[in-house]
C-alpha atoms as a PDB file:
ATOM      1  CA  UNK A   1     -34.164   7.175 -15.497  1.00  0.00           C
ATOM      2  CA  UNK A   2     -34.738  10.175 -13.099  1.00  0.00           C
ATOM      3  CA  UNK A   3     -35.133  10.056  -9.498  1.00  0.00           C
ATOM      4  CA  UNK A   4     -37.301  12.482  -7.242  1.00  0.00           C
ATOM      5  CA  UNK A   5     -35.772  11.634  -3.986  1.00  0.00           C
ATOM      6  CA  UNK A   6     -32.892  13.430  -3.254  1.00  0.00           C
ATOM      7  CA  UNK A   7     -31.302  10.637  -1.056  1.00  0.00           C
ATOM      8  CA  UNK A   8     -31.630   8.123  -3.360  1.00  0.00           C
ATOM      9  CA  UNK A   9     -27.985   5.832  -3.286  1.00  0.00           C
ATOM     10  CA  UNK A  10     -27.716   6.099  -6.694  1.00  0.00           C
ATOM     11  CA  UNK A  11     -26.879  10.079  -6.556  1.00  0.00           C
ATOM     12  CA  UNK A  12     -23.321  10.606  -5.478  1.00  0.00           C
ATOM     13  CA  UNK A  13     -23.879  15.106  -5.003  1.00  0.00           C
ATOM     14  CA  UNK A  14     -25.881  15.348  -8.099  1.00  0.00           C
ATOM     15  CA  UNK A  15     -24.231  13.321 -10.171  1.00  0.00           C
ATOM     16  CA  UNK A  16     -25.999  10.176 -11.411  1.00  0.00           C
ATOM     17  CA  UNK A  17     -23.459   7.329 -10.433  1.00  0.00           C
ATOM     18  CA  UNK A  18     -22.625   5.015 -13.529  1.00  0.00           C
ATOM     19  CA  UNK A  19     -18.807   3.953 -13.004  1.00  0.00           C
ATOM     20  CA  UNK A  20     -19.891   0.511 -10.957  1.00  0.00           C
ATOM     21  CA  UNK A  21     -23.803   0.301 -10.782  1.00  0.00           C
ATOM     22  CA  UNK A  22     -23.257  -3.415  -8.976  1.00  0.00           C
ATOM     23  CA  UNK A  23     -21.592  -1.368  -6.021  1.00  0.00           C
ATOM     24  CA  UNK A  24     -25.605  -0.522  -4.870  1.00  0.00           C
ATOM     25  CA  UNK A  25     -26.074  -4.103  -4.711  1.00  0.00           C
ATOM     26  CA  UNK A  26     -25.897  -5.318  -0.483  1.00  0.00           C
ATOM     27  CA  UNK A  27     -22.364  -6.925  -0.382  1.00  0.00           C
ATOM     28  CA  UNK A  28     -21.881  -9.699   2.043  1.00  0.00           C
ATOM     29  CA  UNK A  29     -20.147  -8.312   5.411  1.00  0.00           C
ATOM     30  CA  UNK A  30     -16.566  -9.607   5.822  1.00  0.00           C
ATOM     31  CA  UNK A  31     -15.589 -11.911   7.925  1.00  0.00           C
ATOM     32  CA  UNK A  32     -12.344 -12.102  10.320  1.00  0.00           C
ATOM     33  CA  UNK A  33     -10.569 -15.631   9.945  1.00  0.00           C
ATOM     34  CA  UNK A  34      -7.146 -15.728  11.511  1.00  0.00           C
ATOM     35  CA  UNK A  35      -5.922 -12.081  10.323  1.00  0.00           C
ATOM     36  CA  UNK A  36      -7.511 -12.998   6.935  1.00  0.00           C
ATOM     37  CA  UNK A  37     -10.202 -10.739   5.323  1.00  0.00           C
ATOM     38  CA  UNK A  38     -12.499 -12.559   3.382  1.00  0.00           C
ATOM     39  CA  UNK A  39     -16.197 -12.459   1.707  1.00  0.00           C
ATOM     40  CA  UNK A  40     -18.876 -14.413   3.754  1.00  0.00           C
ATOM     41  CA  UNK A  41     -19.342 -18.121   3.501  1.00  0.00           C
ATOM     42  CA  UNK A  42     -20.455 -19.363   0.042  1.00  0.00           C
ATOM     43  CA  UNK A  43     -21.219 -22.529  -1.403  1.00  0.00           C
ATOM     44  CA  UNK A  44     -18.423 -24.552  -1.661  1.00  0.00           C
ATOM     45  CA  UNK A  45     -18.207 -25.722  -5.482  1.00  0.00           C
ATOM     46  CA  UNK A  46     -14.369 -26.690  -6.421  1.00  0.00           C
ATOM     47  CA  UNK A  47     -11.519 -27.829  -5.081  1.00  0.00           C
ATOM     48  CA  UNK A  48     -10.165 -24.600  -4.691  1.00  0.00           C
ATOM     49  CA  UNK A  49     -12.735 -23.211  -3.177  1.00  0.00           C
ATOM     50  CA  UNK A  50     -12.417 -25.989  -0.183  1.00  0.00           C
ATOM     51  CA  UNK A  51      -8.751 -25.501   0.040  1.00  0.00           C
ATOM     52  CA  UNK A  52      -9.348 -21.614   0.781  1.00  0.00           C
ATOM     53  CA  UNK A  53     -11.602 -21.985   3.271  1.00  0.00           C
ATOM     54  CA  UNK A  54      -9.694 -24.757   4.920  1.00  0.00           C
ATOM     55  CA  UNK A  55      -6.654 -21.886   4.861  1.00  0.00           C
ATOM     56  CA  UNK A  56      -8.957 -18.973   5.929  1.00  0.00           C
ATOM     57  CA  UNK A  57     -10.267 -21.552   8.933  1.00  0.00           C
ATOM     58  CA  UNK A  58      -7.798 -21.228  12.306  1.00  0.00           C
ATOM     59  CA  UNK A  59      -9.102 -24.148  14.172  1.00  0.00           C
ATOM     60  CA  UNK A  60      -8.082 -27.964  12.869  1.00  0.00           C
ATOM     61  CA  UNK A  61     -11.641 -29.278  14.024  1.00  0.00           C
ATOM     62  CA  UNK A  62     -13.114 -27.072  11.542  1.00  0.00           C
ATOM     63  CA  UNK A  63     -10.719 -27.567   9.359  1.00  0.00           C
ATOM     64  CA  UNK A  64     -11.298 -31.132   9.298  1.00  0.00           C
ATOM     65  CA  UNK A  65     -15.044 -31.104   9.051  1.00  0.00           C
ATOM     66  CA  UNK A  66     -14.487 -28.815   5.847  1.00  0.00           C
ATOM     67  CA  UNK A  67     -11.766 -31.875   4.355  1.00  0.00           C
ATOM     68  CA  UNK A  68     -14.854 -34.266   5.284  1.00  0.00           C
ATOM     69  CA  UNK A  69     -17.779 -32.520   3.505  1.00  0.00           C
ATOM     70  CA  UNK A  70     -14.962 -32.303   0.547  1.00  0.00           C
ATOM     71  CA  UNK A  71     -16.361 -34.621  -2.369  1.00  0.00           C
ATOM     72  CA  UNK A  72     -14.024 -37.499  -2.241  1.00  0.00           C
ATOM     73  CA  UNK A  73     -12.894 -37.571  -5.755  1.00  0.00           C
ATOM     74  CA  UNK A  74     -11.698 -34.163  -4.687  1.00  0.00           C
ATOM     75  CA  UNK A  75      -9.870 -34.795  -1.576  1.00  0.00           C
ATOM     76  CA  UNK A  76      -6.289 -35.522  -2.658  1.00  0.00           C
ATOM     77  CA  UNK A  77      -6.466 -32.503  -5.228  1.00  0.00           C
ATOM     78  CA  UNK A  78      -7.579 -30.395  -2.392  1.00  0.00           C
ATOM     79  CA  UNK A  79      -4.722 -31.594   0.175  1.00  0.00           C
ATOM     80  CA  UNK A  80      -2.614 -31.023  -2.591  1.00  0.00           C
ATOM     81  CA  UNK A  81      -3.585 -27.060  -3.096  1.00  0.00           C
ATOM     82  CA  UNK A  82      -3.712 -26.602   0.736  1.00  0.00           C
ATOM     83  CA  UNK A  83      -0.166 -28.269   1.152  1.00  0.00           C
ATOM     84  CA  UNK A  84       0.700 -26.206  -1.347  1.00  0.00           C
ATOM     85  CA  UNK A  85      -0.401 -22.571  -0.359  1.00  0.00           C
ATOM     86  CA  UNK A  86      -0.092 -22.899   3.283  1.00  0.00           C
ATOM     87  CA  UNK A  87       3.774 -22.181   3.141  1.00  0.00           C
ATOM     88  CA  UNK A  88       2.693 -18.999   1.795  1.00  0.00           C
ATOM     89  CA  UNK A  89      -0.191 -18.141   3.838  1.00  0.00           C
ATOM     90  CA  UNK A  90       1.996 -18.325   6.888  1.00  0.00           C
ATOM     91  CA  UNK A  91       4.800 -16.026   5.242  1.00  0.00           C
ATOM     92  CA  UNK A  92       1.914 -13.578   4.853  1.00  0.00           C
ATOM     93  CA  UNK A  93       0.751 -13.767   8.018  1.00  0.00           C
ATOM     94  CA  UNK A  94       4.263 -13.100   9.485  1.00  0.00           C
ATOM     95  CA  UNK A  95       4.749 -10.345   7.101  1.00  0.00           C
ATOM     96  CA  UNK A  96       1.638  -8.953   8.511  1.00  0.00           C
ATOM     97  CA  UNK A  97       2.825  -9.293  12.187  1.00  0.00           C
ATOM     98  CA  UNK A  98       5.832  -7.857  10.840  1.00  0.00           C
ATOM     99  CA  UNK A  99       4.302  -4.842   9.505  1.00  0.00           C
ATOM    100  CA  UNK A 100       2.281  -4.387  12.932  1.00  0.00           C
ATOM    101  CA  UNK A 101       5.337  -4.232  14.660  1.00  0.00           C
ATOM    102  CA  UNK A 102       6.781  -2.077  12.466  1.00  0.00           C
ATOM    103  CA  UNK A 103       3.953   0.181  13.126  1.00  0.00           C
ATOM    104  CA  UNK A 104       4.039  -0.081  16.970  1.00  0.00           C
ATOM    105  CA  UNK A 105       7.678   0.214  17.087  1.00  0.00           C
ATOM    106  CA  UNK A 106       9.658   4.448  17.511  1.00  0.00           C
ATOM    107  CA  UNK A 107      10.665   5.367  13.762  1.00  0.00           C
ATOM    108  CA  UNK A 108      14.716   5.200  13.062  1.00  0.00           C
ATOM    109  CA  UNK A 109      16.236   8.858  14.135  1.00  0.00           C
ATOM    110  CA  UNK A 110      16.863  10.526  11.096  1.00  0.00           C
ATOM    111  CA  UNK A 111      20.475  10.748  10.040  1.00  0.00           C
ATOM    112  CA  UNK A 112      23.068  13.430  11.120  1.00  0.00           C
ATOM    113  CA  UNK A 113      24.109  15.888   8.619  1.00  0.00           C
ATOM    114  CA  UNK A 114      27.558  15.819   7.360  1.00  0.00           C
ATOM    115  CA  UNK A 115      29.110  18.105   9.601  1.00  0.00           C
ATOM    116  CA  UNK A 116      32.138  18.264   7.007  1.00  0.00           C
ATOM    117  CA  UNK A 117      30.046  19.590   4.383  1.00  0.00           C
ATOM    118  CA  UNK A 118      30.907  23.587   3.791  1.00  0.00           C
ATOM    119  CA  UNK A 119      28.786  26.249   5.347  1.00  0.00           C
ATOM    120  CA  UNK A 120      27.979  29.478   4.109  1.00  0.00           C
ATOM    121  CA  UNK A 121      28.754  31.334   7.147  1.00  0.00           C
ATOM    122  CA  UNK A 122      32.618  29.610   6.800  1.00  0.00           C
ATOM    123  CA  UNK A 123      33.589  32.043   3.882  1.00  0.00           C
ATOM    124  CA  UNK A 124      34.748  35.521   4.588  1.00  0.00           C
ATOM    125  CA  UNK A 125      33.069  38.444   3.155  1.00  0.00           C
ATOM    126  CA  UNK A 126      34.905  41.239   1.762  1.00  0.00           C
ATOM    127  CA  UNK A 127      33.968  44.677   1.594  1.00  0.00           C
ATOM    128  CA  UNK A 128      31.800  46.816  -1.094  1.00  0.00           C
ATOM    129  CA  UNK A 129      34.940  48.584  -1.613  1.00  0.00           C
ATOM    130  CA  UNK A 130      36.697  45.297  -2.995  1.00  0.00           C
ATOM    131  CA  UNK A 131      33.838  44.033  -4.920  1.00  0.00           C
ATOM    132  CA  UNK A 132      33.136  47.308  -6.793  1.00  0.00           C
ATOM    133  CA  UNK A 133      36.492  47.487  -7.719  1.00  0.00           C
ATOM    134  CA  UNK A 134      36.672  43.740  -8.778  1.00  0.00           C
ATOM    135  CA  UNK A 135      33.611  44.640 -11.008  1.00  0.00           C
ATOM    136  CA  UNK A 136      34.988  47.877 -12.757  1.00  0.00           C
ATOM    137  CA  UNK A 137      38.026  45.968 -13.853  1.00  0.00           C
ATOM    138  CA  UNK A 138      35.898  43.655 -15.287  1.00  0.00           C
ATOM    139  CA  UNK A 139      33.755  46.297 -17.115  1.00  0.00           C
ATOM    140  CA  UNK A 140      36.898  47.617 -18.064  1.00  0.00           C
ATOM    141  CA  UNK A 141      38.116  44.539 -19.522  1.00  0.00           C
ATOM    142  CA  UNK A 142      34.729  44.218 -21.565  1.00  0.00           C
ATOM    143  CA  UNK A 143      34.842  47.361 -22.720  1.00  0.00           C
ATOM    144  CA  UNK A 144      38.407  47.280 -24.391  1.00  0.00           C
ATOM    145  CA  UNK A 145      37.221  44.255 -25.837  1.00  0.00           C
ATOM    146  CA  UNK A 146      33.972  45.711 -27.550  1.00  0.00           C
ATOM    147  CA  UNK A 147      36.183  48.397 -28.830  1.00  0.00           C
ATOM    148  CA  UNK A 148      38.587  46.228 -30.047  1.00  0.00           C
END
């Protein structure tokens, strides 16, 4: 399939984009519900699906008109999942918080250096004189021993 117009979504700078052709497809916006990121609103059709929403929903009125639009051969199964989850769903959210502090708070000072450690400026430096000699002893020594 070509396409004549240059703007078309489906070119990503010339090249024709394949990897996830549902991604052109209008995605329902997200919604914020009590720190929680989720999809928009769909039709409720299992249990799980009404315990989520009852855990994505911050007030208890709506919370409770969810439970009563709940089938009723699915409302202990339901209060069951969102007994359940909602121990973890509040240690997320305070990990979260805990995070955004994190974030807000001055970063730990970064630790001292070891002041104990060596430096190179602590050893002494002898002269060219003493080095030289130090290295023609040690030709010398090499040299006896390739004649040897």
């Amino acid at each position: 399939m070509t396409c004549s117009n240059d703007d078309c979504p489906r070119h990503v700078r010339g090249f024709f984009f394949l990897l996830n052709p549902f991604q052109l497809l209008m995605q329902p916006a997200a919604i914020d519900h009590g720190g929680m990121k989720t999809q928009a609103p769909h039709k409720l059709t299992t249990a799980r699906d009404y315990a989520a929403a009852m855990l994505a929903e911050p007030s208890l009125e709506r919370r409770k008109i969810i439970l009563e639009r709940c089938p009723a051969a699915w409302r202990p199964l339901v209060e069951e999942h969102v007994k359940s989850a909602f121990p973890k769903v509040v240690a997320y959210r305070k990990h979260q918080s805990g995070r955004a502090e994190q974030v807000r708070q001055k970063p730990p000072a970064a630790p001292r250096r070891d002041a104990s450690l060596p430096r190179i400026s602590d050893f002494k430096q002898s002269s060219p004189e003493v080095g030289n000699a130090r290295l023609a002893e040690l030709r010398a020594a090499l040299g006896k021993r390739a004649s040897a």
